[in-house]
Protein backbone atom coordinates (compact mmCIF):
# COMPACT_ATOMS: atom_id res chain seq x y z
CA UNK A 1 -69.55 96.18 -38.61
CA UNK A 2 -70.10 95.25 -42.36
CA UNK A 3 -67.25 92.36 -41.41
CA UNK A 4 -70.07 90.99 -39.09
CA UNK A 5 -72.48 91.33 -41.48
CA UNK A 6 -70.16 88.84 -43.63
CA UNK A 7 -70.37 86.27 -40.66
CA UNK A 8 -73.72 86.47 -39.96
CA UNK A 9 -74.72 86.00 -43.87
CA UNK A 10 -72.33 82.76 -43.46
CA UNK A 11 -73.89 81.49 -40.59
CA UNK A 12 -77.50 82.07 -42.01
CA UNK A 13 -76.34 80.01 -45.19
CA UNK A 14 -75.17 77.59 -42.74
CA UNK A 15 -78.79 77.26 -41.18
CA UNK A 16 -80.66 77.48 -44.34
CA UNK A 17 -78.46 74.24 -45.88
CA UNK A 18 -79.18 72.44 -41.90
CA UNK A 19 -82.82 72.76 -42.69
CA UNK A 20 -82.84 71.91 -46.57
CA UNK A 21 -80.46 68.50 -45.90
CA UNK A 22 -82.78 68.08 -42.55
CA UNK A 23 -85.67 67.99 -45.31
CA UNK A 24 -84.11 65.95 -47.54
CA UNK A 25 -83.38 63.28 -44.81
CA UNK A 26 -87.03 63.20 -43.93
CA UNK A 27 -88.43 62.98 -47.27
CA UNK A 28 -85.73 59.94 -47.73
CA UNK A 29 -86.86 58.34 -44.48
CA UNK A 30 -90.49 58.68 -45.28
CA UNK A 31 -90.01 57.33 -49.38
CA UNK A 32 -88.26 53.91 -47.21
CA UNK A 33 -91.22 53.33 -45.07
CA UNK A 34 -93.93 53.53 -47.71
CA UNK A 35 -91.40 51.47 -49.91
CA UNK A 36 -91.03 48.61 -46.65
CA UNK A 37 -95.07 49.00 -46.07
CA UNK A 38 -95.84 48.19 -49.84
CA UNK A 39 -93.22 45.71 -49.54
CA UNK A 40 -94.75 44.19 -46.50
CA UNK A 41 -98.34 44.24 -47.14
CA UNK A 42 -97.83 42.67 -50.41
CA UNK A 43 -99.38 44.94 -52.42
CA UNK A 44 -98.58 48.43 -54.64
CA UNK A 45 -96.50 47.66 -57.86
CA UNK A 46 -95.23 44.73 -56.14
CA UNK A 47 -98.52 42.52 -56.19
CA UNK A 48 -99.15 39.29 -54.41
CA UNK A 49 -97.76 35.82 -54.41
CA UNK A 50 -100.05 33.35 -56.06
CA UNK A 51 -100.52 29.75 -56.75
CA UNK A 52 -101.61 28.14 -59.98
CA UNK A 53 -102.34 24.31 -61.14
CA UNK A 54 -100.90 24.09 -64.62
CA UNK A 55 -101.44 20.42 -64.75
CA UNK A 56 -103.25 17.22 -63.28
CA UNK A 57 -102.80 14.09 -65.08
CA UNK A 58 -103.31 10.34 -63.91
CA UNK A 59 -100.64 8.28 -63.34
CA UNK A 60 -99.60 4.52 -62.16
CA UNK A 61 -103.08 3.09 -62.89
CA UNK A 62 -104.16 -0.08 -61.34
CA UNK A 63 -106.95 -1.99 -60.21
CA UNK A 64 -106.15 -0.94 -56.35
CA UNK A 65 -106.00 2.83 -57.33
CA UNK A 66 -104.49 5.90 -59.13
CA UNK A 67 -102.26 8.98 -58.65
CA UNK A 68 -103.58 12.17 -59.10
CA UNK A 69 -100.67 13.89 -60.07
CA UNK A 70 -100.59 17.67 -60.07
CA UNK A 71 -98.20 20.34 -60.88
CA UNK A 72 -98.48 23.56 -59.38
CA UNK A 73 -96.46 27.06 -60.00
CA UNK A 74 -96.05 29.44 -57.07
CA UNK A 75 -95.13 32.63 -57.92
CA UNK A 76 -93.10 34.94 -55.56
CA UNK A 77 -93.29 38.99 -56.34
CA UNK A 78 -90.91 40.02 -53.37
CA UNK A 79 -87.33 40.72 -54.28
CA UNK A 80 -86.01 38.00 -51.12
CA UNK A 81 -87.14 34.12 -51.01
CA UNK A 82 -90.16 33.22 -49.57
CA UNK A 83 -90.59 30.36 -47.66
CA UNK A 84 -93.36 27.98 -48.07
CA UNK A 85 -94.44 26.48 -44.78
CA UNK A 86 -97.40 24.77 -45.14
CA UNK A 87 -98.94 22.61 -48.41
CA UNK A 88 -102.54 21.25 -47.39
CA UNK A 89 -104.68 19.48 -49.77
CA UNK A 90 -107.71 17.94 -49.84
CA UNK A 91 -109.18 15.36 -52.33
CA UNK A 92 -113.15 14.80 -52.16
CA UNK A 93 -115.42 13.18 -54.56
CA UNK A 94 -119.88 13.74 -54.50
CA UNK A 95 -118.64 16.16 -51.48
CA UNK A 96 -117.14 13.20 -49.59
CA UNK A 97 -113.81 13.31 -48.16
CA UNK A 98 -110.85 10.17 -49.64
CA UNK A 99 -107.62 11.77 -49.28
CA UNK A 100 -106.11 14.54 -47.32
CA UNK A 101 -102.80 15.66 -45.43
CA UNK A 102 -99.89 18.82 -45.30
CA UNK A 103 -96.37 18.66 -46.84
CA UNK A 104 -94.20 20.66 -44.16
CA UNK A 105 -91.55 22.78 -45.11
CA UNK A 106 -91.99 22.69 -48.56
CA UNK A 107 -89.01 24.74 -49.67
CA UNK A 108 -88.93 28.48 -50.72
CA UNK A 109 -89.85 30.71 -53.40
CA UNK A 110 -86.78 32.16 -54.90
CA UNK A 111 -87.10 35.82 -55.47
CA UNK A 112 -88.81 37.50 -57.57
CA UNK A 113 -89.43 34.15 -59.25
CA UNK A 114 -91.58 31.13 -59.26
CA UNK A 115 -91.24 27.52 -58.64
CA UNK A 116 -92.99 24.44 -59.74
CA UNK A 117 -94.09 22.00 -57.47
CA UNK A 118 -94.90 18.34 -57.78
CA UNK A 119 -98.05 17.08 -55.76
CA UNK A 120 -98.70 13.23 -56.41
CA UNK A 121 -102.15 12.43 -54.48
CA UNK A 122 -102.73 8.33 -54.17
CA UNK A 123 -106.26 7.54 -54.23
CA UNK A 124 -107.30 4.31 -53.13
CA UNK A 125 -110.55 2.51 -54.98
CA UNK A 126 -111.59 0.93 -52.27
CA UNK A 127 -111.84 4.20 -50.27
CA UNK A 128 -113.39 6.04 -52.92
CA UNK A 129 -116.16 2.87 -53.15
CA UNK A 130 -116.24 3.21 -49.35
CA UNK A 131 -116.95 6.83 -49.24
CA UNK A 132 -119.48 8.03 -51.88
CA UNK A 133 -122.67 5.69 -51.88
CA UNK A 134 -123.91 3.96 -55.17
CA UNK A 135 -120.61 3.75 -56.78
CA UNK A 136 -119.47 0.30 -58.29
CA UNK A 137 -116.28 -1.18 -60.14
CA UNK A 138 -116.41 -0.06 -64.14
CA UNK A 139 -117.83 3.55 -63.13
CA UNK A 140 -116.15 6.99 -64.37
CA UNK A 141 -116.54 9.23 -61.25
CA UNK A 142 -115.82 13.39 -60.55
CA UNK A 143 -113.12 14.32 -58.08
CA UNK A 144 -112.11 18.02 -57.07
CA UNK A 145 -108.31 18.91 -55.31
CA UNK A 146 -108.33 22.01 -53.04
CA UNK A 147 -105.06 23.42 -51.83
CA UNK A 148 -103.91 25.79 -49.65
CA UNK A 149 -100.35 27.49 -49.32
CA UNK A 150 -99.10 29.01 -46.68
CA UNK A 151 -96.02 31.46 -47.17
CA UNK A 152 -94.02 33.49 -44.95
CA UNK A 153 -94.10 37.05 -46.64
CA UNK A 154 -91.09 40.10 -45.23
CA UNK A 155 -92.49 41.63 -42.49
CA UNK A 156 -93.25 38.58 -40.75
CA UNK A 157 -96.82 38.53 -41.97
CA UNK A 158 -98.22 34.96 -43.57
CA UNK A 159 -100.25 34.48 -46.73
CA UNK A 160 -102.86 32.20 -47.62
CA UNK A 161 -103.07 31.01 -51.27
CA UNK A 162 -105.99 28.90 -51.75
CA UNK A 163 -106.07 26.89 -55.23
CA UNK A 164 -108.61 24.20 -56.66
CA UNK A 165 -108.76 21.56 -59.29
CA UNK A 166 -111.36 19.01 -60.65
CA UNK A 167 -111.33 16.35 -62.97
CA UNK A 168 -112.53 12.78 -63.30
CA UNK A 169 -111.12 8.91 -62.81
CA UNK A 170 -112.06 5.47 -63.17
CA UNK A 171 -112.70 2.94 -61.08
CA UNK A 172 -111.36 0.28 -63.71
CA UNK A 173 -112.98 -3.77 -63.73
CA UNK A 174 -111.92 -6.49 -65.01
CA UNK A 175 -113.26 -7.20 -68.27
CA UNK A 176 -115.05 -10.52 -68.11
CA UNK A 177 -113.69 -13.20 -70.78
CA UNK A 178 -114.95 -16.30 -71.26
CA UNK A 179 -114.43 -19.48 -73.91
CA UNK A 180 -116.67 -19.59 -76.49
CA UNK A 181 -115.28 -22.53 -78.46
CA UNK A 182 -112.24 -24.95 -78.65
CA UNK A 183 -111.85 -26.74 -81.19
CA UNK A 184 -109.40 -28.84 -83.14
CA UNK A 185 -109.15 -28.92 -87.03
CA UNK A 186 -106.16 -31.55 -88.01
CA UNK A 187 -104.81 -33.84 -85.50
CA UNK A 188 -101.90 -36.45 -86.48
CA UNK A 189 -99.30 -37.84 -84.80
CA UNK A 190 -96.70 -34.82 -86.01
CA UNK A 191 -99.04 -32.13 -85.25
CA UNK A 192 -102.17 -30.53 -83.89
CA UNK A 193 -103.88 -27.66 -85.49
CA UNK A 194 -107.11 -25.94 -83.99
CA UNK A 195 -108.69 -22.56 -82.90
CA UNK A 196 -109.64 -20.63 -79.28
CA UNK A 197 -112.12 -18.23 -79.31
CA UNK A 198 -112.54 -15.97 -76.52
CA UNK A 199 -115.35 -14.01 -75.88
CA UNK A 200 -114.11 -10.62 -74.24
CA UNK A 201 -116.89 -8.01 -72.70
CA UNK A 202 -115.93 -4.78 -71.49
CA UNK A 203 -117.46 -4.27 -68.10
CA UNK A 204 -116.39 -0.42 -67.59
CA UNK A 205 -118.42 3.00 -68.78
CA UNK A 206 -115.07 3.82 -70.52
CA UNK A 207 -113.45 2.30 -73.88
CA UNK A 208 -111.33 -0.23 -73.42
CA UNK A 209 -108.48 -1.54 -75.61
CA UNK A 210 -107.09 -4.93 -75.00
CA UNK A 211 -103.39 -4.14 -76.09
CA UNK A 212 -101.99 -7.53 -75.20
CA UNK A 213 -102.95 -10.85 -74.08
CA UNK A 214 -101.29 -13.55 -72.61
CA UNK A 215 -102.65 -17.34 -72.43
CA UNK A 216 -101.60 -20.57 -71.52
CA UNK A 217 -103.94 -24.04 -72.11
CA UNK A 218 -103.52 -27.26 -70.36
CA UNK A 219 -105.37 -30.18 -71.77
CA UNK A 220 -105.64 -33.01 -68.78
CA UNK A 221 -103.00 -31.01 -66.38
CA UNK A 222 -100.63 -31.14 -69.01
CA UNK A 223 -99.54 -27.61 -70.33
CA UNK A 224 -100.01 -27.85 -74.30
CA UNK A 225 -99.90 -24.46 -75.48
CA UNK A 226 -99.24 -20.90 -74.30
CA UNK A 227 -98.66 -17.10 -76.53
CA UNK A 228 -99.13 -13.75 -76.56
CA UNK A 229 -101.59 -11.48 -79.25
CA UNK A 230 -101.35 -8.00 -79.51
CA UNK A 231 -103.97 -5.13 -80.48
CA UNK A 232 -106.49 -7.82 -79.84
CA UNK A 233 -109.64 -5.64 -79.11
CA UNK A 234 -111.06 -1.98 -78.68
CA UNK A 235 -114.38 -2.04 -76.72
CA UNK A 236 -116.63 0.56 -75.96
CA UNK A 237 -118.66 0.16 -73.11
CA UNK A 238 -120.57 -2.86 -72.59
CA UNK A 239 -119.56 -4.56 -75.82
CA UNK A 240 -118.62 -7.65 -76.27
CA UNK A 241 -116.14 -9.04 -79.48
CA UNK A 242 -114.82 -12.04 -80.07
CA UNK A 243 -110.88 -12.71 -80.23
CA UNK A 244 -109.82 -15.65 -82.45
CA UNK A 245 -106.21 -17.48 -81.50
CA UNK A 246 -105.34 -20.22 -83.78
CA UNK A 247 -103.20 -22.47 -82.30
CA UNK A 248 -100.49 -25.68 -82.72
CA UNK A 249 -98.63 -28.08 -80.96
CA UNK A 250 -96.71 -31.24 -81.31
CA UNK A 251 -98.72 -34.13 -79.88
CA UNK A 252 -96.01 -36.38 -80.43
CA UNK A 253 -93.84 -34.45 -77.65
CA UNK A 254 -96.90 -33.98 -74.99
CA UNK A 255 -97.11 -38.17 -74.83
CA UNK A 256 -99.92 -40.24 -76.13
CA UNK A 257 -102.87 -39.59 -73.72
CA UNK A 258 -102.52 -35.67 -74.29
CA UNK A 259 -103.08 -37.22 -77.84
CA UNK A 260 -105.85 -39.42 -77.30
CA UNK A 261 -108.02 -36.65 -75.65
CA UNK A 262 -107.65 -34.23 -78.32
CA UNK A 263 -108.85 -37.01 -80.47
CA UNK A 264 -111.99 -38.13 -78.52
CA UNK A 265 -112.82 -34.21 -78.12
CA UNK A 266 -113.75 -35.47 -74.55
CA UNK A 267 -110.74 -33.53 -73.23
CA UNK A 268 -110.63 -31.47 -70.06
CA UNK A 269 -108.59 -28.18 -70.38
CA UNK A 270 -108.24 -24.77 -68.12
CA UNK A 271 -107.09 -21.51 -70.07
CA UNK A 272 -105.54 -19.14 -68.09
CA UNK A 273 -104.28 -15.36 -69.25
CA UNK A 274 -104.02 -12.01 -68.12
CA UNK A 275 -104.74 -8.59 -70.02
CA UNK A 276 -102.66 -5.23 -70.65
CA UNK A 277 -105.74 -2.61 -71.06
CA UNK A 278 -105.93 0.48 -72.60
CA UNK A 279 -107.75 3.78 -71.92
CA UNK A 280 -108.05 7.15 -71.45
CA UNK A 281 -107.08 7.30 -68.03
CA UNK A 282 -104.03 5.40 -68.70
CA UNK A 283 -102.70 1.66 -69.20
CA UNK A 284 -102.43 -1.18 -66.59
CA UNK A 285 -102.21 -4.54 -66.49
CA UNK A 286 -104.88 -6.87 -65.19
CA UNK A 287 -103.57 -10.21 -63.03
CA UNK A 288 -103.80 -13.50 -63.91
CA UNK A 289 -106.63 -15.29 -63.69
CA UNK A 290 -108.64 -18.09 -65.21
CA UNK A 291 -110.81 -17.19 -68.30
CA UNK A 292 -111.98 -20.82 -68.69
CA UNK A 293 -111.72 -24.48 -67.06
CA UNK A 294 -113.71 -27.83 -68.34
């Protein structure tokens, strides 16, 4: 009898480890579904994906338009990639609508990681003159970027990360230049010595620098002269300065009427030239075109 007793001691042990391991397997299965819910709903000590726009500069300035160029990190908490589905944007200016579209399949978010994205957003003058009344060429004007990303989180659930930006951009003019005075100093048969002066006005609500300028002057159809200054002008708005280019040629070599009409001071001439411009928003270069013709 006290053998039995042995056995059944054994087999209560037996039972009593059953349930304990039982427990254990429980409490194990029940720590791995919190740990897949707070992995799934994106929260707990995990936290949330998120977006940020670290930077938006201006780039590829021109008289047709510019590129709002913006660089934005997305960072991924999870400890698997995330794919990013969807990138919309928006670009409005006064409230009015000029650019807006979705980048599909943008990639993924490696894990627990981030990645940076480049977002280049063309904006067209001419739509931005279209769309928001009382604008005109020369004006400085507020825009404002909103973004939304759409990522594919474990669990099959998707998140919305909604991001904004604003900032401001030109609608750059021409600055108007016109001839205030040609004139011609020495004159001989060997050489021809005089002086353009250009009056240049800044027609924009911005500074302006005129970093180069090109010319070119004919004198009766015939070209007589052409050169480049540099660092010519810096013009805030509305001003107006005065750019001096002394100039020479060879009469001799342009043929004796060229001559005789620089002589009489009866000559007809067209200067033609085109501008590199500086400012804030950036540089560009303004097309040829005629500054003066007589």
């Amino acid at each position: 009898m006290g053998h039995m007793r042995r056995v059944d001691s054994a087999a209560d042990c037996l039972i009593a480890d059953g349930e304990r391991n039982a427990g254990r397997v429980k409490f194990g299965v029940l720590a791995m579904m919190l740990a897949v819910l707070s992995l799934v709903s994106g929260c707990g000590v995990l936290g949330k994906p998120s977006a940020n726009i670290v930077d938006a500069t201006l780039t590829d300035l021109s008289l047709e338009g510019v590129t709002v160029s913006l660089k934005v990190d997305v960072r991924n908490p999870y400890p698997i990639a995330v794919p990013l589905t969807d990138v919309e944007y928006a670009l409005s200016s006064k409230r009015e609508s000029i650019v807006t579209g979705v980048v599909k399949n943008a990639g993924s978010i490696p894990a627990r990681g981030s990645k940076t994205l480049d977002v280049p957003l063309r904006v067209k003058f001419a739509d931005v003159l279209s769309a928001v009344e009382g604008l005109r060429l020369g004006a400085v004007v507020p825009y404002a970027v909103n973004m939304k990303f759409e990522l594919d989180v474990p669990g099959g659930e998707k998140v919305s990360i909604p991001v904004t930006k604003e900032g401001e951009m030109p609608i750059p003019n021409v600055p108007d230049v016109r001839v205030n005075e040609v004139r011609w100093d020495e004159i001989s048969v060997l050489s021809a010595k005089g002086l353009i002066r250009l009056d240049v006005t800044n027609t924009n609500e911005f500074e302006v620098g005129v970093a180069k300028m090109a010319y070119s002057m004919s004198v009766g159809g015939t070209k007589v002269v052409s050169g480049r200054v540099s660092d010519a002008a810096s013009l805030s708005a509305g001003e107006t300065e005065t750019i001096e280019i002394p100039v020479k040629i060879s009469p001799a070599s342009l043929g004796l009427a060229v001559m005789n009409m620089l002589k009489s001071n009866k000559a007809s001439y067209e200067i033609v030239g085109d501008l590199g411009l500086e400012t804030r928003f950036g540089n560009f270069e303004m097309p040829t075109k005629r500054f003066a013709s007589k």
